[in-house]
Protein backbone atom coordinates (compact mmCIF):
# COMPACT_ATOMS: atom_id res chain seq x y z
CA UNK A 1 -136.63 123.46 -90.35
CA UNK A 2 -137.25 123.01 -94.09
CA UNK A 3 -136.78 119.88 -95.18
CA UNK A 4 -134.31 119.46 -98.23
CA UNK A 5 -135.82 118.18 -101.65
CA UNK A 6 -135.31 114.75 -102.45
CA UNK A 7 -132.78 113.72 -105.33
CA UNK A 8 -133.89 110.81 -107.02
CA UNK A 9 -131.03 109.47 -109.25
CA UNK A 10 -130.99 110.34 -112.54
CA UNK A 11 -130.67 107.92 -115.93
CA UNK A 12 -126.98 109.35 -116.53
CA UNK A 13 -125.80 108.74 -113.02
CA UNK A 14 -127.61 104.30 -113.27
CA UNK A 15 -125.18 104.79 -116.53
CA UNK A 16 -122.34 105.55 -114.33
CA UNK A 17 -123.20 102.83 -111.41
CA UNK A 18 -123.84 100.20 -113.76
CA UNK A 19 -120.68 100.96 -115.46
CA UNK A 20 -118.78 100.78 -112.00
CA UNK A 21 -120.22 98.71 -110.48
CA UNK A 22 -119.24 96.12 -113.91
CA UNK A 23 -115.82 96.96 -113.50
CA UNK A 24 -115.72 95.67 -109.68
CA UNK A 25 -115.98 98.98 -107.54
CA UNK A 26 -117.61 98.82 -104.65
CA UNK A 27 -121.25 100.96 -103.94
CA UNK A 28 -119.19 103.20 -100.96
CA UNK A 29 -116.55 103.97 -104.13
CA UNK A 30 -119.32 104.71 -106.39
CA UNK A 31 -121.47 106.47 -104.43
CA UNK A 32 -118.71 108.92 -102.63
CA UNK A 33 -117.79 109.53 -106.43
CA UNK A 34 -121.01 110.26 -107.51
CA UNK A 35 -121.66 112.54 -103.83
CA UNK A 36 -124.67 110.03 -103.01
CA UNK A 37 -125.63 107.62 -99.70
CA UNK A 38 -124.54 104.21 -100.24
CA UNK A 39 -128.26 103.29 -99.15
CA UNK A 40 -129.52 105.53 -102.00
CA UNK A 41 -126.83 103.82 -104.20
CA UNK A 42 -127.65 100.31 -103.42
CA UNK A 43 -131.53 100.68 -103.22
CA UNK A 44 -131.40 101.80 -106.78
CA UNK A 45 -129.67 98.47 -108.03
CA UNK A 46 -131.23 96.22 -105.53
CA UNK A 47 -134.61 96.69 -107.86
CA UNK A 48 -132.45 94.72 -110.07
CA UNK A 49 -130.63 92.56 -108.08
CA UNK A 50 -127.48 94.04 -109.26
CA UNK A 51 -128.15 92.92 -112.92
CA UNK A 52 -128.14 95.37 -114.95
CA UNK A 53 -131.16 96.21 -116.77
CA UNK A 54 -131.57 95.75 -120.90
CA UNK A 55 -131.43 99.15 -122.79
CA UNK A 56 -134.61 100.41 -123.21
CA UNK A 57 -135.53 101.48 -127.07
CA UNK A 58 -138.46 103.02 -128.15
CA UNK A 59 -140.54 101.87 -131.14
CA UNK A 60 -140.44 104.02 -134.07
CA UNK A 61 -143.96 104.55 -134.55
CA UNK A 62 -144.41 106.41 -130.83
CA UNK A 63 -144.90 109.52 -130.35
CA UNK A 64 -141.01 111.32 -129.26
CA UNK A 65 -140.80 113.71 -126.61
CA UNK A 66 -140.10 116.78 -129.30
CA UNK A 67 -143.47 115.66 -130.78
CA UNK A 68 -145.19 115.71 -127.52
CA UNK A 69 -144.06 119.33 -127.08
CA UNK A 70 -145.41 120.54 -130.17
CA UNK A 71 -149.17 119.24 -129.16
CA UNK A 72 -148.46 121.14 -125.97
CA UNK A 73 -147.76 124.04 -128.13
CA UNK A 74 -150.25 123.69 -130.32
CA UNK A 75 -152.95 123.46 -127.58
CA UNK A 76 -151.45 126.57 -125.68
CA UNK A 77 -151.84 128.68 -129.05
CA UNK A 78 -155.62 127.01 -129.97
CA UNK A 79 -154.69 125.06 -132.92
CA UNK A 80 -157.42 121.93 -133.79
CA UNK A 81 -156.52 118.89 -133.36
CA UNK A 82 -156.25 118.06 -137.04
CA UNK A 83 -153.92 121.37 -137.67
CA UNK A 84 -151.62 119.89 -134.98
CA UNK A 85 -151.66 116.04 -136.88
CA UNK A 86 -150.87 117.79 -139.80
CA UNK A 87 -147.86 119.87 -138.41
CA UNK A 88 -146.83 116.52 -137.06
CA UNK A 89 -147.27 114.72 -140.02
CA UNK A 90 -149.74 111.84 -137.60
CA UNK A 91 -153.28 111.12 -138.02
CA UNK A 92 -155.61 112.97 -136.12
CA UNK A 93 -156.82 110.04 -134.06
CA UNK A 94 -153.60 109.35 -132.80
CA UNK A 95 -153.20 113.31 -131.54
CA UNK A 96 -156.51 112.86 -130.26
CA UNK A 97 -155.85 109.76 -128.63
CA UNK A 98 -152.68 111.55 -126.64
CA UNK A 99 -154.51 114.12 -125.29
CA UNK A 100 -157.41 112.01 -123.85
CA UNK A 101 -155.33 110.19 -122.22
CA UNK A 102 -152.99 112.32 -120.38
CA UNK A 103 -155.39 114.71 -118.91
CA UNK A 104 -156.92 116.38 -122.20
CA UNK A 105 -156.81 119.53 -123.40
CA UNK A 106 -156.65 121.80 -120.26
CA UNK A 107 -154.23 119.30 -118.18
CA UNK A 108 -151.80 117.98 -121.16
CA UNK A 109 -148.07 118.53 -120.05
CA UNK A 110 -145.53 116.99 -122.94
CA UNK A 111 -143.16 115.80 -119.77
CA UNK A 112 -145.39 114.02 -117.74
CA UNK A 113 -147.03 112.77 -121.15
CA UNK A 114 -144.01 110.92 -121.88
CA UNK A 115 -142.86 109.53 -118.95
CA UNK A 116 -146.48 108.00 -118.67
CA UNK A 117 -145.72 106.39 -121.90
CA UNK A 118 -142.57 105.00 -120.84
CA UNK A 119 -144.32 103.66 -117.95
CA UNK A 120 -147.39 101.72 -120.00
CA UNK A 121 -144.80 100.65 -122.60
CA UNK A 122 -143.14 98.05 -119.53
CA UNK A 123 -144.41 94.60 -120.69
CA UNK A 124 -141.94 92.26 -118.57
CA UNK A 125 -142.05 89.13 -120.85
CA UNK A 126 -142.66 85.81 -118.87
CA UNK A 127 -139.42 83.89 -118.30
CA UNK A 128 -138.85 80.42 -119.72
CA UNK A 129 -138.64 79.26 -115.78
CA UNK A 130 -141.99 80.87 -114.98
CA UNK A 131 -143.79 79.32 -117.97
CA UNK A 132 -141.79 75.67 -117.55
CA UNK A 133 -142.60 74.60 -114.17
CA UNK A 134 -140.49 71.24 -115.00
CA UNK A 135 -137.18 72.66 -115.97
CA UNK A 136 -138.03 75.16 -113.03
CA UNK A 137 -137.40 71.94 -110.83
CA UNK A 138 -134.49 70.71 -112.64
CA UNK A 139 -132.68 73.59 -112.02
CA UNK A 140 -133.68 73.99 -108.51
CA UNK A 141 -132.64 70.84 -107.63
CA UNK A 142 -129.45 70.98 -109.46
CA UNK A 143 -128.67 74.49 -107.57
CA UNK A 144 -129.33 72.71 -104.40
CA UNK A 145 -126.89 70.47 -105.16
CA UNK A 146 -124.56 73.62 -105.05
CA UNK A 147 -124.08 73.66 -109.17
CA UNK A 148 -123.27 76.97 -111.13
CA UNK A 149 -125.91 78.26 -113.48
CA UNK A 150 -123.38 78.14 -116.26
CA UNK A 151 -122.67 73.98 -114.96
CA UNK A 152 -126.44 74.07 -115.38
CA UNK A 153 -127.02 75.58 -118.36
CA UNK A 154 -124.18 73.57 -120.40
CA UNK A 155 -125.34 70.09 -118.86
CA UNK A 156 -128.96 70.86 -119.90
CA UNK A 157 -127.58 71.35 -123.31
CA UNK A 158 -125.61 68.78 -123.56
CA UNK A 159 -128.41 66.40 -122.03
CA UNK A 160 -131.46 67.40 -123.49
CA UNK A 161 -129.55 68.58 -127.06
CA UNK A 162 -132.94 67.99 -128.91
CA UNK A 163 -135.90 69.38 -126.78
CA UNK A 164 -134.94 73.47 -126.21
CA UNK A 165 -138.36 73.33 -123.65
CA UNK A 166 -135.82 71.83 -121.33
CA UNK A 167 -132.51 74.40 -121.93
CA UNK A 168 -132.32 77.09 -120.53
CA UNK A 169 -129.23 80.18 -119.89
CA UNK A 170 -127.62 80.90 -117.20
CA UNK A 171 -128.33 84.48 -117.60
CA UNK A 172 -131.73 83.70 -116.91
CA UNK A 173 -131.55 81.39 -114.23
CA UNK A 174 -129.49 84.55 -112.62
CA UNK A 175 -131.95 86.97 -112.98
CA UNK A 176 -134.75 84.55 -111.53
CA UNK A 177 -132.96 83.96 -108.91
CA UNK A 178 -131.77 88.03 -108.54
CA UNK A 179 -135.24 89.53 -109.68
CA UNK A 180 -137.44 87.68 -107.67
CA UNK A 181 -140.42 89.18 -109.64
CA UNK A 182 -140.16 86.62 -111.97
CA UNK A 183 -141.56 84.37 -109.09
CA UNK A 184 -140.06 80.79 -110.51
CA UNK A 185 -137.08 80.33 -108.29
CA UNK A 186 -136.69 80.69 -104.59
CA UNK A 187 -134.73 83.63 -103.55
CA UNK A 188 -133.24 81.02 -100.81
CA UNK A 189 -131.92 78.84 -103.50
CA UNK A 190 -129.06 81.98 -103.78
CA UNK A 191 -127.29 80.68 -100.81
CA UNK A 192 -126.37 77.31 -102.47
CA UNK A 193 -124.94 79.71 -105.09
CA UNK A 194 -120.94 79.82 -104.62
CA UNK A 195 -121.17 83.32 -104.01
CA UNK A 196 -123.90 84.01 -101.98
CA UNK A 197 -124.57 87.63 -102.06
CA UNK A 198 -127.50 89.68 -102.18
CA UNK A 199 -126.65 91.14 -105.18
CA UNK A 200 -125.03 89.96 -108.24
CA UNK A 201 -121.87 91.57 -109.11
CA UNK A 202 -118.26 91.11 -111.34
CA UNK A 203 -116.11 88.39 -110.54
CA UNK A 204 -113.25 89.07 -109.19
CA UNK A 205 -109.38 87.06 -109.29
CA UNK A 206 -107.43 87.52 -106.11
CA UNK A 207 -104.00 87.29 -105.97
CA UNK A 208 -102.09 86.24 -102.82
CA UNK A 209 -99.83 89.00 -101.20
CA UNK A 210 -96.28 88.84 -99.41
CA UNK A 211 -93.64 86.14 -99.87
CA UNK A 212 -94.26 82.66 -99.05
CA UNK A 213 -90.75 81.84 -98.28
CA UNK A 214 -87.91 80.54 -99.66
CA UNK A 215 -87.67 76.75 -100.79
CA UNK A 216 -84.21 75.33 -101.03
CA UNK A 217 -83.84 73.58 -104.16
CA UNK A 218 -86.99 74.73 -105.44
CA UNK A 219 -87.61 73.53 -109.42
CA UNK A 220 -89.46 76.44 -111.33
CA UNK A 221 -92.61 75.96 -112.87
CA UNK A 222 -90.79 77.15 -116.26
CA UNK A 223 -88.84 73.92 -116.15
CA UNK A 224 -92.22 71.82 -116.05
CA UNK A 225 -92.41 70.29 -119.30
CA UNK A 226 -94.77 70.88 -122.25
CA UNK A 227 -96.88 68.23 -121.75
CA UNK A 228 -98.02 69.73 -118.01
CA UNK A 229 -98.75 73.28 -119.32
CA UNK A 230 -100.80 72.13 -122.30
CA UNK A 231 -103.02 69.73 -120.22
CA UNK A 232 -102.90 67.18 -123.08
CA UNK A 233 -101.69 64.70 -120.86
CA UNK A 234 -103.28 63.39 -117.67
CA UNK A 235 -101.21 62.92 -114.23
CA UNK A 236 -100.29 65.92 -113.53
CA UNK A 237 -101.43 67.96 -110.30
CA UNK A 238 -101.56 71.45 -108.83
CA UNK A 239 -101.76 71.99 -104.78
CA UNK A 240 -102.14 74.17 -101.97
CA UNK A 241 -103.78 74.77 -98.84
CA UNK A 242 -106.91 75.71 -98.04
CA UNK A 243 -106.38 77.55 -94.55
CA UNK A 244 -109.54 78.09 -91.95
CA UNK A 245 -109.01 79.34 -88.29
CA UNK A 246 -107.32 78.12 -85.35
CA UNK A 247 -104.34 77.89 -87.47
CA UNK A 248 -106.69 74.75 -89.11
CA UNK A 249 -105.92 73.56 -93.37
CA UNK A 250 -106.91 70.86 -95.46
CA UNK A 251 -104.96 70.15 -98.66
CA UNK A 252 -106.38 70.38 -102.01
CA UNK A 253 -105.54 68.85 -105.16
CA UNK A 254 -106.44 69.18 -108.84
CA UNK A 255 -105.43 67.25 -111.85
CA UNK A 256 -104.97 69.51 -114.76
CA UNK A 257 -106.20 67.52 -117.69
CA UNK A 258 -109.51 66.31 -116.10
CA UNK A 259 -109.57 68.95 -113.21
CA UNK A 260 -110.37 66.03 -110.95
CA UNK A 261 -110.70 67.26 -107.54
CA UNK A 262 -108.95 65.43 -103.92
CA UNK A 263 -108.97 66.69 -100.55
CA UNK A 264 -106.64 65.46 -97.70
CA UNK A 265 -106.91 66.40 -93.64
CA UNK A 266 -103.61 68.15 -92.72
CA UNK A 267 -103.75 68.31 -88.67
CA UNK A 268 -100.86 70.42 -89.14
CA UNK A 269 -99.63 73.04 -91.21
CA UNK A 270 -95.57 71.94 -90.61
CA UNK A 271 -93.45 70.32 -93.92
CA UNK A 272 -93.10 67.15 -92.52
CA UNK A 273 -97.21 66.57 -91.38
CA UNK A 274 -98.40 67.84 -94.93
CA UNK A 275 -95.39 66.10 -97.03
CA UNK A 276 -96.85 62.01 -94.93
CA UNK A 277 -100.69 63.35 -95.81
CA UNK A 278 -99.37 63.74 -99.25
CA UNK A 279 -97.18 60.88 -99.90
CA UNK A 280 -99.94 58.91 -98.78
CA UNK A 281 -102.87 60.54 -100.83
CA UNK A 282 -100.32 59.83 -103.92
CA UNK A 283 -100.59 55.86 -103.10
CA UNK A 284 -104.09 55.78 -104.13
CA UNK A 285 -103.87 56.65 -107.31
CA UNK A 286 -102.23 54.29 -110.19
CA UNK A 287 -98.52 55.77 -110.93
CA UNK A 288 -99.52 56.89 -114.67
CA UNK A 289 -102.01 59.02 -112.75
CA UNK A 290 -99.57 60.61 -110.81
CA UNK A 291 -96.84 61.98 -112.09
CA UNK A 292 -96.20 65.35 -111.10
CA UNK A 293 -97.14 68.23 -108.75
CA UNK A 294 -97.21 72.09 -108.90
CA UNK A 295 -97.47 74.13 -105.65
CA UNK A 296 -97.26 77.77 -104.07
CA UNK A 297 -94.30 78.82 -102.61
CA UNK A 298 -95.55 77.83 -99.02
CA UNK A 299 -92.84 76.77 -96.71
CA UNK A 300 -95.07 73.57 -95.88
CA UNK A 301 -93.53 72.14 -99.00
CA UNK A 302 -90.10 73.16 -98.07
CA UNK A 303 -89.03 68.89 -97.43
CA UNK A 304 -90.63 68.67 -101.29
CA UNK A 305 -87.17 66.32 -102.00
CA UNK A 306 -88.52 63.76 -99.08
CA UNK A 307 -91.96 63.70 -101.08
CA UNK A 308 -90.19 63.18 -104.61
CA UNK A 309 -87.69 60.41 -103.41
CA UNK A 310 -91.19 58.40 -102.03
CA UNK A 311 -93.52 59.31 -104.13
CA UNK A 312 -91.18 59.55 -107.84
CA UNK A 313 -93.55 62.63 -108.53
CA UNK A 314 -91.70 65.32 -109.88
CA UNK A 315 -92.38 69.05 -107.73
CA UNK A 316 -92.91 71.88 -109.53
CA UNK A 317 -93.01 75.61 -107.84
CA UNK A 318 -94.88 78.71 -108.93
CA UNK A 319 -93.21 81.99 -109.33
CA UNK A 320 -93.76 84.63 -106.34
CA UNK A 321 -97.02 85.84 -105.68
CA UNK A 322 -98.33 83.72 -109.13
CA UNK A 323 -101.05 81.38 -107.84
CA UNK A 324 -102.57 81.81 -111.44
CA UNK A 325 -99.87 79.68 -112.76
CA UNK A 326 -101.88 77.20 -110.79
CA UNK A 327 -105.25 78.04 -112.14
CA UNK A 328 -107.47 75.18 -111.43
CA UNK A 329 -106.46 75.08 -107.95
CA UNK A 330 -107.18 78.26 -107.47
CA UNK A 331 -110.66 78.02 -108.98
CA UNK A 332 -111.29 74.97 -106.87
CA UNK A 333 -110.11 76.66 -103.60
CA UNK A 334 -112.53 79.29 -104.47
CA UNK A 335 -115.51 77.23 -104.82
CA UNK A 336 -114.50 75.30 -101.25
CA UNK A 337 -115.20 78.27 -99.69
CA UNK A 338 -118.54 77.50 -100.37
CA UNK A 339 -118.41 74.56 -98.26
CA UNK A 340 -115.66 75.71 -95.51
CA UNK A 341 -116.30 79.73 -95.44
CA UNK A 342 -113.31 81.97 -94.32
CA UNK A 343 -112.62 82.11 -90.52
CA UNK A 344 -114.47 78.16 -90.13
CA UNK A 345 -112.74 75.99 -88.28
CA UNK A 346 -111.33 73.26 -90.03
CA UNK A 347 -109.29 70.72 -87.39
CA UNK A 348 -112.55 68.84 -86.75
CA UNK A 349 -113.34 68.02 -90.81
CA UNK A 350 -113.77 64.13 -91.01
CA UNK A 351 -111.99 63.24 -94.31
CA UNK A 352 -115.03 61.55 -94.93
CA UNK A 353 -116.67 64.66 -95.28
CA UNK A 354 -113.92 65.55 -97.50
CA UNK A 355 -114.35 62.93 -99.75
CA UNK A 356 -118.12 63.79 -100.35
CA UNK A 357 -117.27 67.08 -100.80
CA UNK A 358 -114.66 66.27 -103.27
CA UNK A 359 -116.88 63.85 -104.83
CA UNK A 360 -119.93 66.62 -105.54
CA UNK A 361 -117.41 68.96 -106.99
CA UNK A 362 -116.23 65.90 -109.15
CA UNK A 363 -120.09 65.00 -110.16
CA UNK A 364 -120.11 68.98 -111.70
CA UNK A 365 -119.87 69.57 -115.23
CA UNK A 366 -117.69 71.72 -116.56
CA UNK A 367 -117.64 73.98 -119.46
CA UNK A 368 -114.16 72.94 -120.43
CA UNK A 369 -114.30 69.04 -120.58
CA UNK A 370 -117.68 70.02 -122.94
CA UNK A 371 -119.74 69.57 -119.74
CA UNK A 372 -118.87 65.86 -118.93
CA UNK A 373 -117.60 65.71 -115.15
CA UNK A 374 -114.01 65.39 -113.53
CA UNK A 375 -115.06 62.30 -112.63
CA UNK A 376 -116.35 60.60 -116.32
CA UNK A 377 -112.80 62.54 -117.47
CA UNK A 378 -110.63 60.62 -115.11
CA UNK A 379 -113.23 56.91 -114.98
CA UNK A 380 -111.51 57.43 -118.89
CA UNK A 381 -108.33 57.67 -117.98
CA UNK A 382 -108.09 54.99 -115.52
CA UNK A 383 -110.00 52.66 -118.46
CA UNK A 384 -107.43 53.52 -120.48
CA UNK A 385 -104.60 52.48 -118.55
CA UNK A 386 -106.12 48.79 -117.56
């Protein structure tokens, strides 16, 4: 049986992946669109790591592929090499120097002439990891403890504001840790990453489906006051569950303003189990610090009124199937998955391994307290109210 010809992938069809693939569809989408294997798909931007590759741009003194047809042309028909530079408008040498190389004048083919330019033209530059073994360690270290590049990247600006050796992006700390050719980071150090894939790809915001149930007497988040919604203010929460297997949670809370981070065992997912774990997480915090709470629509806040009339913390609810009216909670839920994956079983969590948890995500800079942590934000705020 004759075997079929192999079709590599051509530069228009990497235009369309790439362009997919940015937008968030999956390589079985792509490639069934595009009538290619998934395996053909996918080997073509592992090379890559899923990063899409910089525009390539040729410098205006090479040779073009039109001119490189002409010298084939002209060496079909006989023409000297200086009656070819002069059609061309080059010097000789430089005519002379494209036919040596690619084969000379019996083997020159304008195609495979260019291509092989393309080729010798790849120059990878050295990146700033490879060439500063010390920040290489900073930001290996820093990964292991389960920071973002971008947490990385603004706390090495912020810290080292007037020595650039030691800043870095966190573009670059993606790619060498996605093209491995770059040989300064360890391609294991992806798995402290908070999604640990073997490719890079688009975030994504999921949006919880189906109703969460009714809650009698529920107070709409539009009825939280101004003060909440702008953050200028600190106090105010957001909460939810974080739900593992075995019909296991824990409860997670954020503070808006400083986006300081608690965690609370729940043995049980029931109103009246979550509403004691709350009430007493609330009396550990001074009462300015505390003074209201946004949730989902979950029925495990149904006895909300119980919490309010113990706690004098006002309950807020989110509309239907809006969990990003609770932003930062949903942010933080996503980045405890990287600690308790989906399906994990989470009845047998100490809450002392909650609180470390809770503390390292508090330790984290973020971008939008200017890379200071949750927990220099809220060590502020409780100075301020002594």
């Amino acid at each position: 049986m004759k075997q079929r010809p192999r079709r590599y992938i051509t530069g228009s069809e990497m235009a369309v992946i790439w362009d997919r693939w940015e937008k968030g569809d999956s390589i079985n989408e792509i490639a069934r669109d595009l009538g290619r294997y998934h395996s053909a798909v996918q080997g073509a931007m592992a090379r890559t790591g899923g990063i899409r590759p910089a525009p390539r741009r040729r410098s205006c003194l090479s040779l073009t592929l039109a001119e490189r047809e002409e010298i084939s042309r002209g060496i079909v028909v006989g023409h000297s090499i200086r009656v070819i530079a002069s059609q061309l408008d080059r010097a000789p040498s430089t005519v002379s120097r494209e036919i040596k190389r690619n084969g000379g004048r019996r083997r020159y083919r304008a195609n495979k002439a260019d291509e092989a330019a393309r080729q010798r033209a790849l120059r990878p530059k050295t990146c700033k990891l490879a060439q500063n073994p010390a920040l290489a360690r900073i930001v290996a270290r820093k990964l292991t403890n389960r920071w973002s590049p971008w947490q990385i990247a603004g706390w090495l600006k912020r810290i080292y504001a007037d020595d650039e050796s030691l800043q870095v992006s966190h573009e670059t700390i993606y790619k060498t840790l996605y093209i491995q050719a770059r040989g300064a980071l360890k391609k294991e150090l992806i798995h402290h990453l908070r999604r640990s894939r073997a490719m890079r790809r688009s975030q994504h915001h999921t949006q919880k489906k189906g109703n969460h149930g009714q809650i009698i007497d529920a107070v709409s988040i539009s009825e939280r006051p101004a003060e909440v919604e702008d953050r200028a203010v600190p106090g105010h929460w957001e909460g939810d569950l974080l739900c593992g297997s075995n019909n296991s949670q824990i409860a997670t809370l954020v503070e808006r303003h400083t986006r300081l981070v608690m965690l609370v065992r729940v043995p049980s997912k029931d109103t009246k189990t979550v509403i004691n774990a709350l009430i007493k997480q609330s009396h550990k915090l001074p009462r300015e610090l505390y003074k209201s709470l946004t949730w989902d629509r979950g029925k495990e806040l149904a006895d909300h009124k119980r919490f309010s009339l113990a706690t004098d913390i006002e309950v807020y609810f989110c509309d239907p199937q809006q969990p990003w009216q609770r932003g930062s909670n949903e942010n933080t839920n996503g980045l405890l998955r990287q600690y308790f994956p989906k399906g994990m079983d989470l009845s047998n969590i100490h809450q002392n391994k909650l609180n470390a948890v809770a503390r390292q995500l508090n330790e984290r800079p973020r971008e939008t307290l200017q890379f200071y942590s949750p927990a220099e934000k809220f060590a502020e705020c409780v100075a301020s109210i002594d």
